[in-house]
Protein backbone atom coordinates (compact mmCIF):
# COMPACT_ATOMS: atom_id res chain seq x y z
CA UNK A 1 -25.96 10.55 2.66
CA UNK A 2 -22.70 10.08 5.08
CA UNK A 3 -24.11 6.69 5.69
CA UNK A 4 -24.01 6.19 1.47
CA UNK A 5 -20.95 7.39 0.70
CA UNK A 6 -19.11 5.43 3.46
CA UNK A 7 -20.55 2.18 2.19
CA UNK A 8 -19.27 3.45 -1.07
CA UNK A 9 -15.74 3.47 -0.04
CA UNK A 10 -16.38 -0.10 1.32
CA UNK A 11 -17.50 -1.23 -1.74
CA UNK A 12 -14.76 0.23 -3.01
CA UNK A 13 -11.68 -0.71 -1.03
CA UNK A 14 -13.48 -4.17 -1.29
CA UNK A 15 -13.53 -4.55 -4.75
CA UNK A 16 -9.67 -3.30 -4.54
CA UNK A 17 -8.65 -5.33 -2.27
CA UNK A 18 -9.83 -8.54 -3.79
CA UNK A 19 -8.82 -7.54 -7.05
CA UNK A 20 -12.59 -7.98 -8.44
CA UNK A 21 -12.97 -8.26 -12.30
CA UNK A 22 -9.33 -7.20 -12.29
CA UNK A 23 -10.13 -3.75 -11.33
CA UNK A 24 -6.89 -4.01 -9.01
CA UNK A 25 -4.49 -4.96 -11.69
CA UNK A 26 -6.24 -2.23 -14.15
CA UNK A 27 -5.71 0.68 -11.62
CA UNK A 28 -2.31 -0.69 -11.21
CA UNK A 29 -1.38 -0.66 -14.52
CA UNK A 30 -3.11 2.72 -15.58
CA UNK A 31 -2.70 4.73 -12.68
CA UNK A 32 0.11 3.37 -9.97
CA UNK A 33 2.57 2.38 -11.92
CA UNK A 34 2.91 5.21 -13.99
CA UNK A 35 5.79 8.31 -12.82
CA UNK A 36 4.56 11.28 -11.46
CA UNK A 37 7.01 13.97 -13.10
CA UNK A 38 10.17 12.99 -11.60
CA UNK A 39 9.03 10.40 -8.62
CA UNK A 40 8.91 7.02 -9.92
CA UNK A 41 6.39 4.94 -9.31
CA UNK A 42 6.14 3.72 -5.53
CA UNK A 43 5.00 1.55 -3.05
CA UNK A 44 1.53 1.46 -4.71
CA UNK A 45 2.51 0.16 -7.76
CA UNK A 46 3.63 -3.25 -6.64
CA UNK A 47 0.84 -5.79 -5.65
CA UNK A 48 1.27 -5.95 -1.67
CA UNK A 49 1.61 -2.08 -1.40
CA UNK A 50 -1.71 -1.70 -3.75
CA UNK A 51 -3.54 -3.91 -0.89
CA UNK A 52 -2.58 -1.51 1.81
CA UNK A 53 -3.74 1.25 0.20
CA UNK A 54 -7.43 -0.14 -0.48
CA UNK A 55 -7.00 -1.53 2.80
CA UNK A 56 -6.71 2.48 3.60
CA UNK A 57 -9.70 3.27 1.28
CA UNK A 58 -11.66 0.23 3.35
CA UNK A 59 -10.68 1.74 6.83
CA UNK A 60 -11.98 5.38 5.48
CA UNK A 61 -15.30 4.08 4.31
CA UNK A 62 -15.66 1.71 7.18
CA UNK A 63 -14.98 5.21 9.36
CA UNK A 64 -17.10 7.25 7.58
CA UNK A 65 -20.01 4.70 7.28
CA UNK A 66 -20.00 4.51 11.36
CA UNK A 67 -20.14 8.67 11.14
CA UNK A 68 -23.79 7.74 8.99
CA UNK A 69 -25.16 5.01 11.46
CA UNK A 70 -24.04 7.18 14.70
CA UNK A 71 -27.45 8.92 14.76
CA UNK A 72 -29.29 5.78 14.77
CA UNK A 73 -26.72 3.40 17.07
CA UNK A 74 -24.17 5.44 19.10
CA UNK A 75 -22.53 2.14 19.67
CA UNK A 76 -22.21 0.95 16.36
CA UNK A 77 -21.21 4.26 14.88
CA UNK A 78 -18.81 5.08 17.25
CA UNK A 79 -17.40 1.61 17.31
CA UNK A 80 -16.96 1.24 13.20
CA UNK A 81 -15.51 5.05 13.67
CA UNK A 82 -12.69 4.03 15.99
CA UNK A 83 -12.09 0.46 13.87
CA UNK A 84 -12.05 2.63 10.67
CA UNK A 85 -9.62 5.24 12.28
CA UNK A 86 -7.37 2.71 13.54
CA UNK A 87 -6.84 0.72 11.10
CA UNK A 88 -6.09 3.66 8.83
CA UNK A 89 -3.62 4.52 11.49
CA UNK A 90 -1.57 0.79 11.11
CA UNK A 91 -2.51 1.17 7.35
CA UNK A 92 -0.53 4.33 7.17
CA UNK A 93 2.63 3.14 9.22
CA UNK A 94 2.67 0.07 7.19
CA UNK A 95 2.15 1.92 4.05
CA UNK A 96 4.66 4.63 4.81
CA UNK A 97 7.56 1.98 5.64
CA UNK A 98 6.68 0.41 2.03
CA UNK A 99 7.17 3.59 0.44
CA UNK A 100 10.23 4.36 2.38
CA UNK A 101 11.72 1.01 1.33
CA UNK A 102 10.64 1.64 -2.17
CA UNK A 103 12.21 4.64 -2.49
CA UNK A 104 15.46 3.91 -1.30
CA UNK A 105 15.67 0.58 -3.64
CA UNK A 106 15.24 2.62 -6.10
CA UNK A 107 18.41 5.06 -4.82
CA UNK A 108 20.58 1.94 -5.18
């Protein structure tokens, strides 16, 4: 089940990513570009911040799918585990400084 939901989130963050049938643009244009009370829209909204963050949803599945094969290749599991959490880990910094930038564009 771990093992199925990770390779979920791949599919997922894959299908994101490379925009696939235009699912990118459509959860851009439904979802992260609309204002959340009185924040703006961010970082997400614009197309290089939207491929960080399924980047981010990638790195979780890919982290969560090496959680499911851990019980049948220690190795592989725990090696997809740490790829998954690192790259979350850049993912977030990068994603954070976009945000940050975002925000104070908007403040000028």
């Amino acid at each position: 089940m771990v093992l199925a939901i990770g390779v979920l989130l791949c599919v997922a963050g894959i299908i994101l990513l490379f925009n696939v049938a235009g699912a990118g643009n459509a959860v851009i244009r439904s979802v992260t570009s609309r204002s959340l009370g009185d924040l703006a829209p961010g970082y997400a909204a614009s197309p290089g911040g939207f491929k960080v963050y399924a980047v981010l949803v990638l790195a979780i599945g890919v982290a969560v799918a090496g959680l499911g094969i851990a019980d049948r290749s220690a190795g592989l599991g725990v090696g997809l585990l740490l790829v998954g959490v690192a790259v979350f880990a850049a993912g977030s910094v990068i994603a954070i400084g976009g945000e940050v930038r975002t925000y104070r564009a908007l403040n000028r």
